[in-house]
Each structure stands twice: as structure tokens, then as C-alpha cells.
N, C-alpha and C. Protein backbone atom coordinates (compact mmCIF):
# COMPACT_ATOMS: atom_id res chain seq x y z
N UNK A 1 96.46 9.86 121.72
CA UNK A 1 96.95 9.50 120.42
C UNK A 1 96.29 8.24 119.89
N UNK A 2 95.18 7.59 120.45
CA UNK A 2 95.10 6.16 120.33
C UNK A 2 93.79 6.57 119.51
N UNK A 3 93.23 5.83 119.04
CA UNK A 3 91.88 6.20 118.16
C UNK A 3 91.66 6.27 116.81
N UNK A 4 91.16 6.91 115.99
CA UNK A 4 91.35 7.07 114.80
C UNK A 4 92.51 7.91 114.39
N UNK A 5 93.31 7.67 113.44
CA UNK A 5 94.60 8.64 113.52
C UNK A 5 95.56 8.57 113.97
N UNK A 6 95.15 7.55 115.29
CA UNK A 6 96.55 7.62 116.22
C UNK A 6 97.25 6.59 116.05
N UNK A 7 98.13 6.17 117.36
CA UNK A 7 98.92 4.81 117.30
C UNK A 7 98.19 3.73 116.86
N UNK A 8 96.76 3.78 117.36
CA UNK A 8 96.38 2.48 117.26
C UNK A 8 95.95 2.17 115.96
N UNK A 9 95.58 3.13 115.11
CA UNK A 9 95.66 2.52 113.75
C UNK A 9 96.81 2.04 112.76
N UNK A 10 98.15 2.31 113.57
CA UNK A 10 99.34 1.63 112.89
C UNK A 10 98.94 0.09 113.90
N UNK A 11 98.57 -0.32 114.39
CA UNK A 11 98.41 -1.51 114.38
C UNK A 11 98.40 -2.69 113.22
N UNK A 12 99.32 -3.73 112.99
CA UNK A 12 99.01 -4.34 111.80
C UNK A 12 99.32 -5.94 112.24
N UNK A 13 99.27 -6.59 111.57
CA UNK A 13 99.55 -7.80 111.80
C UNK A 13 100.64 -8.29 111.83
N UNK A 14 100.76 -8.67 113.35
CA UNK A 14 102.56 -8.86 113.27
C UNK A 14 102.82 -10.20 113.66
N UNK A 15 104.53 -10.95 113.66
CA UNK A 15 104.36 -11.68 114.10
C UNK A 15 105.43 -11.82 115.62
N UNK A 16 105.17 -12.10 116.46
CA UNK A 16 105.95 -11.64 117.45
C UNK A 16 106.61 -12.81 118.13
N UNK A 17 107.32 -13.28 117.96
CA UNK A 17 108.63 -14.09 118.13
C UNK A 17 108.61 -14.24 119.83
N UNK A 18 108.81 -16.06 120.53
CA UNK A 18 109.14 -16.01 121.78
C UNK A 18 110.13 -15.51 122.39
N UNK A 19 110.37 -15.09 124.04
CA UNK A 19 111.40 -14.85 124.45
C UNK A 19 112.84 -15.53 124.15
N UNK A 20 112.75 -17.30 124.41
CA UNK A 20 113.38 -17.68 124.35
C UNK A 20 113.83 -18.00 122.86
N UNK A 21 113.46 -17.51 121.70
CA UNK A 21 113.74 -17.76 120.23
C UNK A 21 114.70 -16.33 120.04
N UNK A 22 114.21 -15.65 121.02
CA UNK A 22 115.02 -13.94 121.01
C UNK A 22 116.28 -14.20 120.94
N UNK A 23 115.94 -14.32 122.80
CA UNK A 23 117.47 -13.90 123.39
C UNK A 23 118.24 -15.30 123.15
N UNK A 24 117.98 -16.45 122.62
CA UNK A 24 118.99 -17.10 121.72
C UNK A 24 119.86 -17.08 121.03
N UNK A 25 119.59 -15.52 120.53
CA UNK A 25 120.33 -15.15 119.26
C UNK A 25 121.43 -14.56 119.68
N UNK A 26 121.24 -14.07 121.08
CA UNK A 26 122.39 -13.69 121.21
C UNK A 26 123.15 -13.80 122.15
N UNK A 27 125.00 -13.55 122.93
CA UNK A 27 125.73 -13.86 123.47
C UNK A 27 124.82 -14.28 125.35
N UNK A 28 125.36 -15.75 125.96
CA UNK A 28 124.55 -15.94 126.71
C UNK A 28 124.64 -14.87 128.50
N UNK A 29 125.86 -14.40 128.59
CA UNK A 29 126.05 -13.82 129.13
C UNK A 29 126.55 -12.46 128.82
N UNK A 30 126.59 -11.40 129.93
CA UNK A 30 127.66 -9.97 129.51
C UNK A 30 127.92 -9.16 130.66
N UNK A 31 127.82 -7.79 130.22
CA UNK A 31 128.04 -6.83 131.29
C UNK A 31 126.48 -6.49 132.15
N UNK A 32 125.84 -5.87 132.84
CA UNK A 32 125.30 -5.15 133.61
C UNK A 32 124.77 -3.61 132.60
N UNK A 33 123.38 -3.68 132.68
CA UNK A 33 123.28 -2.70 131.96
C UNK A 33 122.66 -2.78 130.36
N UNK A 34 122.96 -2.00 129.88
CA UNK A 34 122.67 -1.46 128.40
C UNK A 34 123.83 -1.73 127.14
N UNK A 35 124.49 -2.65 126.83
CA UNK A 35 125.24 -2.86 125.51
C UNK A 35 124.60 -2.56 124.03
N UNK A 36 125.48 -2.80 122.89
CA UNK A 36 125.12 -2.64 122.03
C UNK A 36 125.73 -3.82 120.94
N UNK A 37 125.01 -4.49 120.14
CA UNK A 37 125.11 -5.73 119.32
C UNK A 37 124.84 -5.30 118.59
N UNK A 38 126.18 -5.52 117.03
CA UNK A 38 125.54 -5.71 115.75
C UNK A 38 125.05 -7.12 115.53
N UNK A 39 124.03 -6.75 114.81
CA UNK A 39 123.54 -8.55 114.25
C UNK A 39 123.60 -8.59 113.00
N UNK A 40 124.71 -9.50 112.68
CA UNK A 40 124.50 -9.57 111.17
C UNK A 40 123.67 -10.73 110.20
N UNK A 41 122.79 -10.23 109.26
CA UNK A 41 121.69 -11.18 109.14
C UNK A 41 122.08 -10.77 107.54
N UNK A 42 123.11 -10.51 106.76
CA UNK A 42 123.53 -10.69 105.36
C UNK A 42 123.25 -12.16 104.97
N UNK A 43 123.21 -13.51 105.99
CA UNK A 43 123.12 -14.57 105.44
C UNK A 43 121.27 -14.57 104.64
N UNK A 44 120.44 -13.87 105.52
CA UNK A 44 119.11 -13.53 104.82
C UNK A 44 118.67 -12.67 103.97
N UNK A 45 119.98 -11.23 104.17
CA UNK A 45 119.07 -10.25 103.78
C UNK A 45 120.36 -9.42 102.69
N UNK A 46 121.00 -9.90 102.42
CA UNK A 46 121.85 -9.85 101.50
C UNK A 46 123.49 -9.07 102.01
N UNK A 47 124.08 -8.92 101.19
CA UNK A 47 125.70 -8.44 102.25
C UNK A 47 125.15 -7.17 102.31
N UNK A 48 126.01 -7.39 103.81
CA UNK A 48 126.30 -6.03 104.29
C UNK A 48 124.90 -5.88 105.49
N UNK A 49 124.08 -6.49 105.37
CA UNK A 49 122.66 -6.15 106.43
C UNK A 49 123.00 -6.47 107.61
N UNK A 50 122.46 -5.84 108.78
CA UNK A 50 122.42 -5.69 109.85
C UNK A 50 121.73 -5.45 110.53
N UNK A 51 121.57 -5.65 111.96
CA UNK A 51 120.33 -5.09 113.01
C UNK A 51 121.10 -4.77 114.03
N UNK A 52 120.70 -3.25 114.29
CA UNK A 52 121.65 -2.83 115.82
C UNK A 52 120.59 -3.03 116.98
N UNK A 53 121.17 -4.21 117.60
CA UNK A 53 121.08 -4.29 118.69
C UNK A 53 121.41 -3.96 120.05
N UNK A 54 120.35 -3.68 121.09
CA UNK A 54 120.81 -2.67 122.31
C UNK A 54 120.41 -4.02 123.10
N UNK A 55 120.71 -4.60 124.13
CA UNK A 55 121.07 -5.23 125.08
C UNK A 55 120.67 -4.62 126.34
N UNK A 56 119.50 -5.27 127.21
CA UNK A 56 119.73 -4.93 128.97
C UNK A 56 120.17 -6.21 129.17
N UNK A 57 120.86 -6.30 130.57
CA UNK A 57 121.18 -7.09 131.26
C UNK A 57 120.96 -6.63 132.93
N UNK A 58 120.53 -7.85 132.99
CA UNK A 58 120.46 -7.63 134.88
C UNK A 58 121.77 -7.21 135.75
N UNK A 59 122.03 -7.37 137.02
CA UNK A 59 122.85 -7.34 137.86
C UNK A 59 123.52 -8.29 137.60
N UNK A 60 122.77 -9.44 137.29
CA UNK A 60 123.57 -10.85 137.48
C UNK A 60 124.11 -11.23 135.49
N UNK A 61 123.94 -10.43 134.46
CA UNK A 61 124.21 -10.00 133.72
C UNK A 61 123.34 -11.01 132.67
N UNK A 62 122.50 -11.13 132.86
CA UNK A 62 121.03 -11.82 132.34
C UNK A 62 120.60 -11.09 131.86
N UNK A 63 120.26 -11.52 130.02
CA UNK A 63 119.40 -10.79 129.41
C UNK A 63 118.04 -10.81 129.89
N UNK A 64 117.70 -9.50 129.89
CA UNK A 64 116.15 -9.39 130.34
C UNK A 64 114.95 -8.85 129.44
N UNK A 65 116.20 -7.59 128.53
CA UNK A 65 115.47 -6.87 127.40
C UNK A 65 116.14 -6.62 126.05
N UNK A 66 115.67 -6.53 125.05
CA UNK A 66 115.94 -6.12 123.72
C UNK A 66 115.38 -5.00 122.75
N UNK A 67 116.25 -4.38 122.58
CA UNK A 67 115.61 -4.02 120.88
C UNK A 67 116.24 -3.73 120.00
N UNK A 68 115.98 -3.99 119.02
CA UNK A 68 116.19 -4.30 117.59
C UNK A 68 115.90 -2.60 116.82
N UNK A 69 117.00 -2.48 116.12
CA UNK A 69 116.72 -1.05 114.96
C UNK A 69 117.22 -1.63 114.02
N UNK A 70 116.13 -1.47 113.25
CA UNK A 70 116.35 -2.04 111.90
C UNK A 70 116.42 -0.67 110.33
N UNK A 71 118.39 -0.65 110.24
CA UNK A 71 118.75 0.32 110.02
C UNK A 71 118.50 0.39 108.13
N UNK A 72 117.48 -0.82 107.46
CA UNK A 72 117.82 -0.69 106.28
C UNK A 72 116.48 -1.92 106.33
N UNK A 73 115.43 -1.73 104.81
CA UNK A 73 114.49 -2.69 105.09
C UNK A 73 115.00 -3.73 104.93
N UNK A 74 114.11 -5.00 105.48
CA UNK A 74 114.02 -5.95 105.36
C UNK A 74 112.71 -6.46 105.01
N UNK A 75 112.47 -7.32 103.63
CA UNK A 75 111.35 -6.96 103.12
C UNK A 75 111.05 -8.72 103.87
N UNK A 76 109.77 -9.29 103.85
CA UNK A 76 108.53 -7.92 103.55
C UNK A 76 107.51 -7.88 104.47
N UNK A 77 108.24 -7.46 105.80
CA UNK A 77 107.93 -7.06 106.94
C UNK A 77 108.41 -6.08 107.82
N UNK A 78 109.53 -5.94 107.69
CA UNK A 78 110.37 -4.48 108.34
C UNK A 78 110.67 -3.25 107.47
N UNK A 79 110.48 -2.03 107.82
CA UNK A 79 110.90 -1.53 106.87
C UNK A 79 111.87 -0.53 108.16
N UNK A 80 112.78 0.24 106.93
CA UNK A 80 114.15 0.75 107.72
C UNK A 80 113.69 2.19 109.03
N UNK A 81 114.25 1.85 109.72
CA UNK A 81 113.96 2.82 110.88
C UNK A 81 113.20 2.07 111.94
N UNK A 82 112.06 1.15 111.45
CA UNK A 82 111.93 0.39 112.58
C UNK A 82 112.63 -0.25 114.11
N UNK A 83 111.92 -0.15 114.97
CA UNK A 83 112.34 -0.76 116.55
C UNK A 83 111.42 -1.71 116.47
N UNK A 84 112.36 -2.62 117.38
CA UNK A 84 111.21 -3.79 118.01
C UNK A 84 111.75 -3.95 119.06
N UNK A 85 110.29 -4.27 120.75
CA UNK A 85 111.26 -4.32 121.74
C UNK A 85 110.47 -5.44 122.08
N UNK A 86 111.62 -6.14 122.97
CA UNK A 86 110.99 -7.36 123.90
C UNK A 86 111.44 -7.13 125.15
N UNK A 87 110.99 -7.16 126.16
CA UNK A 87 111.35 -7.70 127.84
C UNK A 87 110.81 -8.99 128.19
N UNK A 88 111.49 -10.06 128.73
CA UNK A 88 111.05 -11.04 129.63
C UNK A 88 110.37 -10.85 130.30
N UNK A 89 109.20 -11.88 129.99
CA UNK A 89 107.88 -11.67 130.88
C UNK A 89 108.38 -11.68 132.38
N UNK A 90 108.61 -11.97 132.75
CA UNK A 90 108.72 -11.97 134.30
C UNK A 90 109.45 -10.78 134.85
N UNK A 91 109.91 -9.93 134.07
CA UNK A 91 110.69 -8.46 133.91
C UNK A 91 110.18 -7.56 133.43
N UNK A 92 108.91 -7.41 133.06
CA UNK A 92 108.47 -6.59 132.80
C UNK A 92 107.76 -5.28 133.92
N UNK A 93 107.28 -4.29 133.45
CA UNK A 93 106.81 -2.65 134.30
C UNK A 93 107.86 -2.67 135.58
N UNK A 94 109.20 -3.21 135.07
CA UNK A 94 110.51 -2.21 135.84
C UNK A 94 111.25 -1.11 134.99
N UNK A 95 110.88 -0.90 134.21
CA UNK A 95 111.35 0.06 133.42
C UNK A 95 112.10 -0.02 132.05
N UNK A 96 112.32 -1.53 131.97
CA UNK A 96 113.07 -1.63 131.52
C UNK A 96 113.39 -1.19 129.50
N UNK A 97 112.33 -1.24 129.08
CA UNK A 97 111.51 -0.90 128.10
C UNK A 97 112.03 0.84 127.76
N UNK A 98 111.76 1.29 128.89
CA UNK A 98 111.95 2.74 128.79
C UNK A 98 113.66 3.20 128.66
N UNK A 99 114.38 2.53 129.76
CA UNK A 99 115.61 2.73 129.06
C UNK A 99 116.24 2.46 127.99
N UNK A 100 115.38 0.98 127.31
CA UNK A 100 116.18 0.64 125.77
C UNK A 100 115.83 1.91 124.44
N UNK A 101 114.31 2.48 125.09
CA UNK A 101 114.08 3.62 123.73
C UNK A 101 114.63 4.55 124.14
N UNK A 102 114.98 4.97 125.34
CA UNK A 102 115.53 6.28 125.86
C UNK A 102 117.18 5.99 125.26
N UNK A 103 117.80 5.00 125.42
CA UNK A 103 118.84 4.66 124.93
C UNK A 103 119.06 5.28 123.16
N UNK A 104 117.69 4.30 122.53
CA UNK A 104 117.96 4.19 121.30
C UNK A 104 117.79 5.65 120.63
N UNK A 105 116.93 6.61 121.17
CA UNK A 105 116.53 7.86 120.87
C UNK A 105 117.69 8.49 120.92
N UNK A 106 119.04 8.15 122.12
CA UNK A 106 119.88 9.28 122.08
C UNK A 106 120.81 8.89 120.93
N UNK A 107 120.66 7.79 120.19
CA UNK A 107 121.74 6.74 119.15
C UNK A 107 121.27 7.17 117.60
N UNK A 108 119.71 6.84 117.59
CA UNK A 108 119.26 6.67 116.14
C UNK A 108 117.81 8.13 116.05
N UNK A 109 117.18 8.36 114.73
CA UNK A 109 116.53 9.55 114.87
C UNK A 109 114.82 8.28 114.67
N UNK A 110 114.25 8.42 115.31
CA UNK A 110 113.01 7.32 115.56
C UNK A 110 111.97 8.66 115.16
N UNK A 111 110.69 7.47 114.11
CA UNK A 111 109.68 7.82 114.02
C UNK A 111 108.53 7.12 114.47
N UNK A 112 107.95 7.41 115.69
CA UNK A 112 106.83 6.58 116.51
C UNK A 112 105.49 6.50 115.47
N UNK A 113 105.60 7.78 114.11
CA UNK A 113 104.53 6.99 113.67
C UNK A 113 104.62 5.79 112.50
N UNK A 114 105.84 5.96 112.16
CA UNK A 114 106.51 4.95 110.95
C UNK A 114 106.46 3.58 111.84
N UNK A 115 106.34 3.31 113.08
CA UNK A 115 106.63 1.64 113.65
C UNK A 115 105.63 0.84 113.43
N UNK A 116 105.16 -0.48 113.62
CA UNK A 116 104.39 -1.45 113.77
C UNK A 116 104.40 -1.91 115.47
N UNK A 117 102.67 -1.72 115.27
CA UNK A 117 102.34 -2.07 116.91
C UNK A 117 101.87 -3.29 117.27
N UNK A 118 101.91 -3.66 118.77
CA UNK A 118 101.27 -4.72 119.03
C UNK A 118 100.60 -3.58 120.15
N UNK A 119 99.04 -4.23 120.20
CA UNK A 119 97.87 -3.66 121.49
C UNK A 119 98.83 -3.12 122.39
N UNK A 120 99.70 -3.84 122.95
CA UNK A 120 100.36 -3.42 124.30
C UNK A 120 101.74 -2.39 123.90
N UNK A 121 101.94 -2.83 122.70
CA UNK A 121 103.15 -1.75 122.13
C UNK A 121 102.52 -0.06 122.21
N UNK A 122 101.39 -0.23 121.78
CA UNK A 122 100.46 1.08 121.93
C UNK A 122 100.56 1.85 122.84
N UNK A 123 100.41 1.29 123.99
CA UNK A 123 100.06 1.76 125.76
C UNK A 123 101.06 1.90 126.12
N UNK A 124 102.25 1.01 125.87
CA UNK A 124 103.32 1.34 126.16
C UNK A 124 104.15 3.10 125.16
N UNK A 125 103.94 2.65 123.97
CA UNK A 125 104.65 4.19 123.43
C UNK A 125 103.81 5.45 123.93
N UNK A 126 102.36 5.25 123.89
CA UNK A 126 102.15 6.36 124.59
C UNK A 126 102.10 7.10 125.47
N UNK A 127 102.45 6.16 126.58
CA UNK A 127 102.92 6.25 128.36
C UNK A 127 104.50 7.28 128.08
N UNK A 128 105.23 6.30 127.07
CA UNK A 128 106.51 7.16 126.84
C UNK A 128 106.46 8.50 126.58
N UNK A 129 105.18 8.75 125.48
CA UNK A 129 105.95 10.00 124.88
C UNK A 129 105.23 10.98 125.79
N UNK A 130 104.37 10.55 126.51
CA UNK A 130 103.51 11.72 127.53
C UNK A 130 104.32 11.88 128.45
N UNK A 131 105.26 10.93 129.63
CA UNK A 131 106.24 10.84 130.08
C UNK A 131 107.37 11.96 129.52
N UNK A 132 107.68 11.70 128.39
CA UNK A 132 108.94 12.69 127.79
C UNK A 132 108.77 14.08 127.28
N UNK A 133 106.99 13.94 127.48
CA UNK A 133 106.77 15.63 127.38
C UNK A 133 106.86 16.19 128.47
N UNK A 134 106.18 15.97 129.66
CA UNK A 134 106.33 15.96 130.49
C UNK A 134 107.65 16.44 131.28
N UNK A 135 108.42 15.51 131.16
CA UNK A 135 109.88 15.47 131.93
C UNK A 135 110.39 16.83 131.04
N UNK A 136 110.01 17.11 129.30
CA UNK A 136 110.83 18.43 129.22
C UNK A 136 110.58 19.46 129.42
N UNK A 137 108.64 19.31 129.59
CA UNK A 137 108.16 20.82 129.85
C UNK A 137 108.47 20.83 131.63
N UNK A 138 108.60 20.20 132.57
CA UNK A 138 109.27 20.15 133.52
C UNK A 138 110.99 20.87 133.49
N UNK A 139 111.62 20.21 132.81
CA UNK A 139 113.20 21.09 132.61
C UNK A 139 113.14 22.35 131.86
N UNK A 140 112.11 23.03 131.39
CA UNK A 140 111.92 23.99 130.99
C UNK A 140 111.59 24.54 132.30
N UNK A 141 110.66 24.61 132.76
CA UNK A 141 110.24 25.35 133.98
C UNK A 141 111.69 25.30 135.01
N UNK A 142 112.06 24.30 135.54
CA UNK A 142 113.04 24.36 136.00
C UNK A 142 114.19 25.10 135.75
N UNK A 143 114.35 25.39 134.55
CA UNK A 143 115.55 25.71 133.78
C UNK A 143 115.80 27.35 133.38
């Protein structure tokens, strides 16, 4: 998918926010796992706006990962349907990435070609969706 046509020409200029400017934003501790946060950002983006937020947390209930669905634009850089994910560098290729879209896929209806990439956002969605073909033409055979 990467090439002309593909993911990699949604590449655009983004700006990508530190870990610690992230997970600031939100509650410092929680449960274990996968939660879900509204964020309300009406103070920027007028009443009523929001960002649903999905939450990992470690064992020790440490944010590790995020992402952001951004259910309505926000101009003039997001537009509605957008994801954005972050993992803590030091947490990263445990998976964690994969359960927040696997999460968000079973929640919201996602278009992988409507998003904004970063280089590594690339490699990463396309690992996913070859992965998720995979795993169904697998439960087909199985099935």
C-alpha cells in the first residue's frame, strides 16, 4: 500500500506533540487495561466538542498508550473521523498500538485512507491491516 497511491502519500505535515504534553492531559492514574475518556475541548473548539479517548494502562495502571478519535473537525488540522495514536517510547512493539485500533475499530467506523501519517504511522497501519487480513482469511478457513 505504500508508494504512489498508497499510505504514504497521505503523509502530510504534522505536528506531533511529546509524550509527556499527552498523557498530562489526562487522569494520573486508573484501571489496568483499555478505558475510555471523553475529552472535552469546547473551551477551544466551541460547545459541545469532544475527543474520545481510549486509554492503555499497564499492570501497575500507568499510562503507556493513547488514542484520540476525533468525532467532529477541528479546524485546521483535524478533520472528523480522524485517530491519533501515541505509545511511550519505552513501550513501544508490545502491542500496544494494536489493541487501541483493534479497540477503536470495534467502537467507531475508521477510514485508514481519510487519516494523517507520520513515516512510522505508515509501517505501522500497514503491518495492521495485513495482520487483520490475514487473521480473517485464517477464520474463514477455520470456520
Amino acid at each position: 500500500m505504500s508508494g504512489e497511491g498508497g499510505l504514504a502519500r497521505l503523509i502530510r505535515e504534522m505536528v506531533v506533540f511529546s509524550w509527556p504534553s499527552q498523557a498530562g492531559q489526562y487522569p494520573a492514574g486508573g484501571p489496568p487495561g483499555i478505558t475510555y475518556f471523553r475529552g472535552d475541548v469546547s473551551e477551544f473548539f466551541g460547545p459541545g466538542a469532544y475527543v474520545d479517548c481510549l486509554l492503555f494502562r499497564d499492570v501497575d495502571g500507568v499510562l503507556v498508550g493513547i488514542l484520540n478519535h476525533y468525532p467532529q473537525d477541528m479546524a485546521p488540522r483535524v478533520k472528523a473521523g480522524e485517530v491519533l495514536i501515541q505509545v511511550r517510547e519505552d513501550r513501544r512493539r508490545r502491542g500496544i498500538a494494536t489493541k487501541l485500533l483493534q479497540e477503536a475499530l470495534s467502537r467507531w467506523s475508521l477510514d485508514f485512507e481519510r487519516q494523517n501519517y507520520t513515516p512510522s504511522g505508515v509501517e505501522f497501519t500497514e503491518a495492521f491491516i495485513r495482520a487483520e487480513q490475514a487473521r480473517r482469511e485464517k477464520g474463514k478457513a477455520d470456520g
